[in-house]
N, C-alpha and C. Protein backbone atom coordinates (compact mmCIF):
# COMPACT_ATOMS: atom_id res chain seq x y z
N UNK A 1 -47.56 -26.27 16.26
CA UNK A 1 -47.00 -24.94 16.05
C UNK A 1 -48.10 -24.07 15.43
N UNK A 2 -48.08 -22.72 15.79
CA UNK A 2 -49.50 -22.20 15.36
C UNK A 2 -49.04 -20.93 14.47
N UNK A 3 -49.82 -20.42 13.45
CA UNK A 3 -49.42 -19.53 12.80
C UNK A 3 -47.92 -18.54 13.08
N UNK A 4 -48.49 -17.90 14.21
CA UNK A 4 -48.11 -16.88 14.48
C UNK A 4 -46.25 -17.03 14.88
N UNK A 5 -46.28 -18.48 15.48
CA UNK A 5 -44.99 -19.15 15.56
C UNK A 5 -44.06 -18.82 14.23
N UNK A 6 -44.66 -19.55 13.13
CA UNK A 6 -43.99 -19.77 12.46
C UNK A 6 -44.29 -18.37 11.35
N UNK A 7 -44.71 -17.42 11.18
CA UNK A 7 -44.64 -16.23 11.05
C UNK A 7 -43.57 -15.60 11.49
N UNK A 8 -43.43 -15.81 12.91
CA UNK A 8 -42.13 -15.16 13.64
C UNK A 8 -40.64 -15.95 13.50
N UNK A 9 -40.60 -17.22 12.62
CA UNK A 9 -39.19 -18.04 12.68
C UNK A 9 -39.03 -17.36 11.23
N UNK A 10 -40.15 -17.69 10.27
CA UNK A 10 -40.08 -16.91 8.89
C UNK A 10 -38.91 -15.44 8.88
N UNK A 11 -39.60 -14.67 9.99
CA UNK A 11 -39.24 -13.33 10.16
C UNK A 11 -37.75 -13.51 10.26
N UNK A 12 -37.37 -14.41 11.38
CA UNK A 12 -36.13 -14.41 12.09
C UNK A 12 -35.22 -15.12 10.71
N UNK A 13 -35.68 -15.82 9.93
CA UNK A 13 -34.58 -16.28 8.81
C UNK A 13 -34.60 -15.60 8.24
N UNK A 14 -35.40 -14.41 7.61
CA UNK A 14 -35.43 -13.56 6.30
C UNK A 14 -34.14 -12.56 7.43
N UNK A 15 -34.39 -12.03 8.73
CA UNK A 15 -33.34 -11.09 8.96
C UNK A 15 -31.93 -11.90 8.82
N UNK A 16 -31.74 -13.10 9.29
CA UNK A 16 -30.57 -13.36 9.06
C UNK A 16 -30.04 -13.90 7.60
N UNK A 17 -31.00 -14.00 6.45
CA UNK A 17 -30.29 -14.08 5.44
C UNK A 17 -30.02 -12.64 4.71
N UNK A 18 -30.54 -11.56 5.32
CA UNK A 18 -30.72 -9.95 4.89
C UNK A 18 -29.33 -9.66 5.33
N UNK A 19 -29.14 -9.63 6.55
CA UNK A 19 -28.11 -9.88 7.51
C UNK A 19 -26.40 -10.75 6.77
N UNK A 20 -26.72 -11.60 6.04
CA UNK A 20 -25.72 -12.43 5.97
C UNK A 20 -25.18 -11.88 4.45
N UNK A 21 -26.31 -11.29 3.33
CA UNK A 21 -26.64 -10.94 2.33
C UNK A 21 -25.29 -9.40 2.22
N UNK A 22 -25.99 -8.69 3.60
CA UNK A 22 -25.38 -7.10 3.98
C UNK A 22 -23.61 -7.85 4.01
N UNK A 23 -23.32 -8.70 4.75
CA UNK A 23 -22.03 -8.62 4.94
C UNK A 23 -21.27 -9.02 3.77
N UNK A 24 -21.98 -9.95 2.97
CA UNK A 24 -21.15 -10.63 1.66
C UNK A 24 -20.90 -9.25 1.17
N UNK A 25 -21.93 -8.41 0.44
CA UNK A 25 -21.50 -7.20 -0.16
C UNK A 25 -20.53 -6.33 0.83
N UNK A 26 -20.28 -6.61 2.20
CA UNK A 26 -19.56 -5.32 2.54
C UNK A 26 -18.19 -6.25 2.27
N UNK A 27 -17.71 -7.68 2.29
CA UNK A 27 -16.75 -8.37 1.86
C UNK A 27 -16.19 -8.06 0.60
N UNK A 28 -16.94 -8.52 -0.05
CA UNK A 28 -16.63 -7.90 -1.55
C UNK A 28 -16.52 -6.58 -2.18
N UNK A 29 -16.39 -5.62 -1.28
CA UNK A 29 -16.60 -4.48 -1.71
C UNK A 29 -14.84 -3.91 -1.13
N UNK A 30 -14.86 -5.02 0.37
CA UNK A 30 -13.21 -4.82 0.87
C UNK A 30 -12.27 -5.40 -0.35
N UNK A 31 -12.41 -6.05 -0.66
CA UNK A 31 -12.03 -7.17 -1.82
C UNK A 31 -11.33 -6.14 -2.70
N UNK A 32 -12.48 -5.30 -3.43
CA UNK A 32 -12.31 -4.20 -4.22
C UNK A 32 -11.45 -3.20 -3.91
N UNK A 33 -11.92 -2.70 -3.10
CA UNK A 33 -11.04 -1.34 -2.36
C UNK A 33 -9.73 -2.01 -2.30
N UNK A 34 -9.16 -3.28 -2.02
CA UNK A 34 -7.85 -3.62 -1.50
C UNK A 34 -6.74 -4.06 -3.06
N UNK A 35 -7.51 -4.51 -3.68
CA UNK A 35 -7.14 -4.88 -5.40
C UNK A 35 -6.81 -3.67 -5.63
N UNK A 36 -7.75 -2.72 -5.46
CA UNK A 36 -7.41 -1.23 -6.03
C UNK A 36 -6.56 -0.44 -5.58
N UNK A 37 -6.10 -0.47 -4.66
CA UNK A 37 -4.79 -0.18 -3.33
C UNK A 37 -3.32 -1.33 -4.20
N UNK A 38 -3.79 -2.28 -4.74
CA UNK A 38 -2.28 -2.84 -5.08
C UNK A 38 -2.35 -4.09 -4.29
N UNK A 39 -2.82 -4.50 -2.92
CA UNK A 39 -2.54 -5.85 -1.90
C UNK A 39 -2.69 -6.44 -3.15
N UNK A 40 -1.50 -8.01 -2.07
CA UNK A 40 -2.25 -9.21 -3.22
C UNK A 40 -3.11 -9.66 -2.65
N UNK A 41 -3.21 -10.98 -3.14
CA UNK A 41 -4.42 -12.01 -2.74
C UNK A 41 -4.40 -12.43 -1.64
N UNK A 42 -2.89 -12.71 -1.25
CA UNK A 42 -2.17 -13.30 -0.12
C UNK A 42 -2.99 -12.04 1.35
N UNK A 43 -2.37 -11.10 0.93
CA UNK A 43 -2.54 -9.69 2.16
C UNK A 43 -4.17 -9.65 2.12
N UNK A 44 -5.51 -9.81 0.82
CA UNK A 44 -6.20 -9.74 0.99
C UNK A 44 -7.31 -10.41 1.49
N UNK A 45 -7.35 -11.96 1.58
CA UNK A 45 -7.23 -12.70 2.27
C UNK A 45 -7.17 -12.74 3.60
N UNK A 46 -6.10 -11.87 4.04
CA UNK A 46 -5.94 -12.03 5.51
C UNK A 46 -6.76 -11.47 6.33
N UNK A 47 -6.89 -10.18 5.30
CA UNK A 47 -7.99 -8.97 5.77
C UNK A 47 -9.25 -9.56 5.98
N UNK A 48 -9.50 -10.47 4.96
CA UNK A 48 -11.17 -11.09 4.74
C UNK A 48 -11.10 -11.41 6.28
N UNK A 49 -10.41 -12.87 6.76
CA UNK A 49 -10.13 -13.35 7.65
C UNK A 49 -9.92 -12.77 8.64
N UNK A 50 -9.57 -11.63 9.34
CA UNK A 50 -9.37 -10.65 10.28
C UNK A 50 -10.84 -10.14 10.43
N UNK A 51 -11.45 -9.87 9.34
CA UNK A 51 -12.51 -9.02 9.35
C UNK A 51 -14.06 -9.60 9.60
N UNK A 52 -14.56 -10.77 8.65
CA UNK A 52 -15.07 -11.78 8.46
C UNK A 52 -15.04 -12.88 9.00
N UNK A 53 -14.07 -13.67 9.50
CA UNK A 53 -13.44 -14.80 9.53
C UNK A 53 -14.81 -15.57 10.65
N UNK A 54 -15.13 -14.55 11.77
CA UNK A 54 -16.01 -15.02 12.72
C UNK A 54 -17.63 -15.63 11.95
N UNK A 55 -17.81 -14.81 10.54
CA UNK A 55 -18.62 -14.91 10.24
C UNK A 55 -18.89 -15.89 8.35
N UNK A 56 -18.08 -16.16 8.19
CA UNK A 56 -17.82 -16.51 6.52
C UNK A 56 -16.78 -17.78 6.74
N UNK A 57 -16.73 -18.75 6.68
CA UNK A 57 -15.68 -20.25 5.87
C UNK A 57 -14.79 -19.62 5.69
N UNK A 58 -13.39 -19.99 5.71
CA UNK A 58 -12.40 -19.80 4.76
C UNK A 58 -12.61 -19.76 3.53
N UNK A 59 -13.18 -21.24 2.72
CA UNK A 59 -13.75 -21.30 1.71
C UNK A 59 -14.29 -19.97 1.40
N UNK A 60 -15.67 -19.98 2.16
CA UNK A 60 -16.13 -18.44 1.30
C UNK A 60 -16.03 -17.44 1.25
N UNK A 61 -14.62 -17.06 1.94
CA UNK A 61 -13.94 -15.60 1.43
C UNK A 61 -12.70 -16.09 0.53
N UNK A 62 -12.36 -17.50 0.59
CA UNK A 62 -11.56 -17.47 -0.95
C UNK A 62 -12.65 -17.30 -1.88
N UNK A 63 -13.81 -17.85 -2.09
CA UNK A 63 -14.72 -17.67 -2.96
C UNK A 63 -15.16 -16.19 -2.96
N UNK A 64 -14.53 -15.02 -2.30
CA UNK A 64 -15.50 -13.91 -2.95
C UNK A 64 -14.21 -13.07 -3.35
N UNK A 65 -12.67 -13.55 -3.16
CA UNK A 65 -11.75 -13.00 -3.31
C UNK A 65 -11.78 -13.39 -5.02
N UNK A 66 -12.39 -14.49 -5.42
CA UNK A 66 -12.43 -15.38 -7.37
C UNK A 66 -13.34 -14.42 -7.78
N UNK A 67 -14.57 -13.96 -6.87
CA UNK A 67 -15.92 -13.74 -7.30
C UNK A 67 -15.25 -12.28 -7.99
N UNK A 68 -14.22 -11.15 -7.25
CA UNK A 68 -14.18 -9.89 -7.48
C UNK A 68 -12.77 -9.65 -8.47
């Protein structure tokens, strides 16, 4: 594998953890907005999952629903 290879896989993980980084905060930020509206955990949750679900564990949108 020659520099320039692995220069360019470097590249390609830093966008997808930038990438993965952008969506946690736009999760947690729904999280917020929906607490602040009144939903419960139950309704907010679902949203994560509707919204996220393709991209985040179950696990880790219960984990950002504890986090907020």
């Amino acid at each position: 594998m020659d520099f320039e290879t692995r220069m360019l896989e470097r590249e390609q993980v830093g966008e997808k953890k930038g990438l993965q980084q952008g969506l946690k905060t736009g999760a947690l930020t729904l999280v917020a907005s929906l607490k602040d509206v009144g939903c419960t955990s139950q309704q907010i949750l679902q949203q994560l999952k509707q919204k996220y679900g393709n991209v985040f564990y179950d696990k880790q949108l219960e984990e950002f629903l504890k986090q907020s």
